[in-house]
N, C-alpha and C. Protein backbone atom coordinates (compact mmCIF):
# COMPACT_ATOMS: atom_id res chain seq x y z
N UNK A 1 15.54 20.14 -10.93
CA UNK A 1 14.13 20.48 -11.02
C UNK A 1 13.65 20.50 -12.47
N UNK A 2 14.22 20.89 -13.44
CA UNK A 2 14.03 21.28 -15.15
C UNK A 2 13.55 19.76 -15.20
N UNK A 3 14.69 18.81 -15.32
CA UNK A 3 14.59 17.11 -15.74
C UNK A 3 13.28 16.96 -15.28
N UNK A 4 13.27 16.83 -13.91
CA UNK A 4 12.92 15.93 -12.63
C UNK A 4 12.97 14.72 -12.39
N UNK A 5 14.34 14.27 -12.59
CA UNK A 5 15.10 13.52 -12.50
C UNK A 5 14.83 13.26 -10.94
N UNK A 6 14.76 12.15 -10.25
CA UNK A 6 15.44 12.06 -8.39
C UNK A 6 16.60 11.34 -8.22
N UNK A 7 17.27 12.36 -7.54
CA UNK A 7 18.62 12.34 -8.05
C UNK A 7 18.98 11.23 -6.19
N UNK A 8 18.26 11.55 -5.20
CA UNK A 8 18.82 10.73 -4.39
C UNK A 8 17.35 10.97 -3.56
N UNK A 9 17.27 9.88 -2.46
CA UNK A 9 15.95 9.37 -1.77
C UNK A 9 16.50 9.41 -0.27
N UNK A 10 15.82 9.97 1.03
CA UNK A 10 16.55 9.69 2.16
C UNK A 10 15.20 9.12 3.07
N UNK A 11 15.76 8.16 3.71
CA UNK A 11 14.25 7.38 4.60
C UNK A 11 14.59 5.85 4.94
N UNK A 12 13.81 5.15 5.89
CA UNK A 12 13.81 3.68 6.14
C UNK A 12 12.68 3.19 5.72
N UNK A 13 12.74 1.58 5.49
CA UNK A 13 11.27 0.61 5.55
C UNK A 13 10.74 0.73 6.26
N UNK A 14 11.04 1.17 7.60
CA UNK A 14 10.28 0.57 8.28
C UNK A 14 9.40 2.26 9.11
N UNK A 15 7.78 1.94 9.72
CA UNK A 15 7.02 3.10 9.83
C UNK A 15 7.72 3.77 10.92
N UNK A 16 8.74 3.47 11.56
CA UNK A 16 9.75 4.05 12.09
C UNK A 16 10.54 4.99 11.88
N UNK A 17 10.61 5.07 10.83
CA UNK A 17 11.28 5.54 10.18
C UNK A 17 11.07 6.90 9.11
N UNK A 18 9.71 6.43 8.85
CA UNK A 18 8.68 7.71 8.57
C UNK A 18 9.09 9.03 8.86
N UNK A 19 8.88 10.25 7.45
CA UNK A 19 8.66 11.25 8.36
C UNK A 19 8.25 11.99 9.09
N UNK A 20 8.16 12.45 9.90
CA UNK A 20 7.21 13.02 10.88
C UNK A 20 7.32 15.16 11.00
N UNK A 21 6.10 15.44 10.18
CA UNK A 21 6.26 16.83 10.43
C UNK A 21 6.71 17.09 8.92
N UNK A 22 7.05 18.34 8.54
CA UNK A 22 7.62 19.12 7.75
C UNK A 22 8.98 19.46 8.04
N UNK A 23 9.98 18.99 6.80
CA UNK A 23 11.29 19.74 7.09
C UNK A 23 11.67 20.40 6.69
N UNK A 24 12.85 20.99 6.26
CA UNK A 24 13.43 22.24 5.70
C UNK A 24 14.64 22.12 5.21
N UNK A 25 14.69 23.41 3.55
CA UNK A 25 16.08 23.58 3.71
C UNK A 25 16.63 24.61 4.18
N UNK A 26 17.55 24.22 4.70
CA UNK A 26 18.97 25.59 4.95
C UNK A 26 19.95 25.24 4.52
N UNK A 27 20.48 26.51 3.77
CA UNK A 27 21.95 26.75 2.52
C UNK A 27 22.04 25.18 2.35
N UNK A 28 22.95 24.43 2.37
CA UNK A 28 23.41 23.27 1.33
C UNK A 28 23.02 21.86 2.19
N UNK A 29 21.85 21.91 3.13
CA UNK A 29 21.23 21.29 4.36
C UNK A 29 19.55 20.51 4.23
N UNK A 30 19.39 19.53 3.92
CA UNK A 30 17.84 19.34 4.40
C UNK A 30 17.63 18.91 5.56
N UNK A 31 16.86 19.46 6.53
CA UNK A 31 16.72 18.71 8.20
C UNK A 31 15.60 18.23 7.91
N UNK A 32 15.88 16.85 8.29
CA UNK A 32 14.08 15.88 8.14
C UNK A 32 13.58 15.12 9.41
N UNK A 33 12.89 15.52 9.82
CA UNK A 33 12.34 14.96 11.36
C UNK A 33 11.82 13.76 10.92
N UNK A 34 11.72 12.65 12.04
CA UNK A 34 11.06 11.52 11.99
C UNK A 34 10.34 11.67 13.38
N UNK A 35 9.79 10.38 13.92
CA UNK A 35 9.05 10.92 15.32
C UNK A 35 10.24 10.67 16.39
N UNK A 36 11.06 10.10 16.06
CA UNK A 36 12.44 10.26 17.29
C UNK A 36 13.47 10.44 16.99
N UNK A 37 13.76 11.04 15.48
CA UNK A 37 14.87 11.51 14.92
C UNK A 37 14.97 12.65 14.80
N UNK A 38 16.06 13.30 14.21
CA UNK A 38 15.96 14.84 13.43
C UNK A 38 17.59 14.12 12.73
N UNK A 39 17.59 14.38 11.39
CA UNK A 39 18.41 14.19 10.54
C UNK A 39 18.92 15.43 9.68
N UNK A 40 19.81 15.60 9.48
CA UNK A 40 20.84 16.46 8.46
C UNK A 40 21.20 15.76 7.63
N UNK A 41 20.50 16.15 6.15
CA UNK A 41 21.24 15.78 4.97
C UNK A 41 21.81 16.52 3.77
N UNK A 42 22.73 16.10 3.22
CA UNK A 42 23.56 17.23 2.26
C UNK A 42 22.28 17.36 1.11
N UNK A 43 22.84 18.24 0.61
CA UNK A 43 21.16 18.59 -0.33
C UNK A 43 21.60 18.46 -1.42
N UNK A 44 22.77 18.00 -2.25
CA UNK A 44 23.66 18.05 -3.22
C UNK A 44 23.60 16.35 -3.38
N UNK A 45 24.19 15.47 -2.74
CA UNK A 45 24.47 14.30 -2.53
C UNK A 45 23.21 13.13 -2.21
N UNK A 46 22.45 14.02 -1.04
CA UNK A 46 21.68 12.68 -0.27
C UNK A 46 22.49 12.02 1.47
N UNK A 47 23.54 12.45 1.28
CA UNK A 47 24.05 11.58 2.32
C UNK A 47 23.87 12.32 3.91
N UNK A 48 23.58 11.79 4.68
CA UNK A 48 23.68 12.07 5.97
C UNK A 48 24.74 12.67 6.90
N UNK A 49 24.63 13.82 6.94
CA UNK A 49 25.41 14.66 7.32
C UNK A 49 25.48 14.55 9.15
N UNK A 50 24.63 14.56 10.17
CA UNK A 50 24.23 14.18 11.53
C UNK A 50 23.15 13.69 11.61
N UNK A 51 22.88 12.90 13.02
CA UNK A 51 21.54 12.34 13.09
C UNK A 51 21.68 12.28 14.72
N UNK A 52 20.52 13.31 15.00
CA UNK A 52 20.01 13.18 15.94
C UNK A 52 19.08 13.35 16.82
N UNK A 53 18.76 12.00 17.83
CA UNK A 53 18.25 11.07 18.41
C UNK A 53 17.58 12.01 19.65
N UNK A 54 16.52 12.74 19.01
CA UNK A 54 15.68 12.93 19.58
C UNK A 54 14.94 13.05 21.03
N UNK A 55 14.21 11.57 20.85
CA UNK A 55 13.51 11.03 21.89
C UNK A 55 14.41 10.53 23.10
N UNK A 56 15.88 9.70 22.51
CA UNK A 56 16.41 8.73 22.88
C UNK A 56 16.98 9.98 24.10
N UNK A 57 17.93 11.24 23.28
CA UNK A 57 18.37 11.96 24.38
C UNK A 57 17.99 13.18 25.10
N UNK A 58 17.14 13.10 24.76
CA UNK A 58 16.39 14.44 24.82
C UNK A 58 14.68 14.83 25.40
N UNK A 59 14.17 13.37 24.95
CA UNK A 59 12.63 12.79 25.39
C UNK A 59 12.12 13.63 24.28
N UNK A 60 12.46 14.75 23.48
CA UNK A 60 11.02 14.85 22.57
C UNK A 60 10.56 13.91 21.31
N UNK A 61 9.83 14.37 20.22
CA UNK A 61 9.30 13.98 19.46
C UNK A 61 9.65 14.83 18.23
N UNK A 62 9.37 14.47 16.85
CA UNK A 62 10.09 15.65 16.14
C UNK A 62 8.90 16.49 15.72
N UNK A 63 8.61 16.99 14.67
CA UNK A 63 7.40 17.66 14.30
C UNK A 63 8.04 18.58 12.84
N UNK A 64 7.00 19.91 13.17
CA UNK A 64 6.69 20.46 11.94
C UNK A 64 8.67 21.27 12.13
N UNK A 65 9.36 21.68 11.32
CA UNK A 65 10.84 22.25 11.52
C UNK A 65 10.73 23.75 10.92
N UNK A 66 11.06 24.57 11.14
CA UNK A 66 11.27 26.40 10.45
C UNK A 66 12.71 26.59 10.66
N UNK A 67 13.27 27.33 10.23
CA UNK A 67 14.46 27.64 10.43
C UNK A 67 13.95 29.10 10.55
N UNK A 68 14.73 29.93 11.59
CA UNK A 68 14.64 31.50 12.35
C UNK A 68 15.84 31.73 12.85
N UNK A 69 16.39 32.51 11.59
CA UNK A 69 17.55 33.03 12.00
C UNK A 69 19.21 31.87 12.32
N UNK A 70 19.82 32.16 13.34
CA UNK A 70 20.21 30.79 13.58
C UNK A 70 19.69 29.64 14.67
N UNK A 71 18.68 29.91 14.36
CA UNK A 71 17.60 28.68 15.25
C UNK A 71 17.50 27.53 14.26
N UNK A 72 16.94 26.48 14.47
CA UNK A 72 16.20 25.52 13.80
C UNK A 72 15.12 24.80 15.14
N UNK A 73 13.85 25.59 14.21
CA UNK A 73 12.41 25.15 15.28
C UNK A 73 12.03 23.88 15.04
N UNK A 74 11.87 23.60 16.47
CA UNK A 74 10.58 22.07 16.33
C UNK A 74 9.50 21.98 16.68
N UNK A 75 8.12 22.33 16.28
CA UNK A 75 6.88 22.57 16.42
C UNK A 75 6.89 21.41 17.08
N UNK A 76 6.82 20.17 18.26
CA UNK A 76 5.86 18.80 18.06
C UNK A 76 5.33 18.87 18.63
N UNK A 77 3.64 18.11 18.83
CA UNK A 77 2.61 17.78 19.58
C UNK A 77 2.77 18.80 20.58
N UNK A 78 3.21 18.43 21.78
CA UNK A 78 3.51 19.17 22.85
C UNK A 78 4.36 20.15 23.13
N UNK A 79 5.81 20.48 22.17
CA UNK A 79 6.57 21.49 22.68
C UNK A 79 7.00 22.04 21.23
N UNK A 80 7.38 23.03 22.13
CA UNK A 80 8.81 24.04 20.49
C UNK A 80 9.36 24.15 21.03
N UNK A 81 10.73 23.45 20.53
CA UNK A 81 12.36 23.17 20.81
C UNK A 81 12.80 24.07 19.93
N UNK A 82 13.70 24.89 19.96
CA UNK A 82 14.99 25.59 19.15
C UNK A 82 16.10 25.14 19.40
N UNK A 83 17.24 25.07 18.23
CA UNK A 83 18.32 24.52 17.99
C UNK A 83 19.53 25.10 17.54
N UNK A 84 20.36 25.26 18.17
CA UNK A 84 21.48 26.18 17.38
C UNK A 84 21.85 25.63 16.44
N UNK A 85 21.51 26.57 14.82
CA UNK A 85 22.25 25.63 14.06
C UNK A 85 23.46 25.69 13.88
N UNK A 86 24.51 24.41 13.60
CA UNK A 86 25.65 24.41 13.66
C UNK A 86 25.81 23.88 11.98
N UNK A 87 27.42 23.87 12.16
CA UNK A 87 27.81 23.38 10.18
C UNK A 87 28.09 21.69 10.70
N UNK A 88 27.42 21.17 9.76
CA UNK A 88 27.10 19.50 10.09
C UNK A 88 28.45 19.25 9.52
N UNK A 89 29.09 19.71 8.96
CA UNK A 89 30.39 19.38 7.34
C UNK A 89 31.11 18.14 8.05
N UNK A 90 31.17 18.39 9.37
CA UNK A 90 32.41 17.64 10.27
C UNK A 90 31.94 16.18 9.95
């Protein structure tokens, strides 16, 4: 933050890929919603810690994210999903 240096970038070309909503950090974690993703990334590195597929298994959409407690919320359009958070490390 002092530099502001960017030290690593996480996202696709394509509007697919977009993010969708507001994400969050938790301890050494950024969760970044897209509209049929929800992604875990190391917050140190950049690299992709889990990714998952949303729409594909689940039918929602992603949205605005809070973290509560050990929840991780998903505000979208139509619903709020909670998520147990787990340690992505694996």
């Amino acid at each position: 933050l002092d530099s502001g240096v960017v030290r690593w970038r996480f996202g696709f070309d394509d509007a697919a890929g977009y993010g969708y909503g507001r994400g969050v950090i938790v301890g050494d974690q950024v969760f970044w919603p897209t509209r049929e993703e929800l992604f875990a990334i190391d917050s140190a590195s950049g690299a992709m810690r889990r990714r998952v597929r949303l729409h594909e298994s689940l039918g929602l959409n992603g949205g605005n994210l809070c973290a509560a407690g050990e929840r991780l919320l998903i505000a979208g359009p139509d619903h709020l999903t909670a998520f147990e958070l787990l340690d992505t490390a694996d």
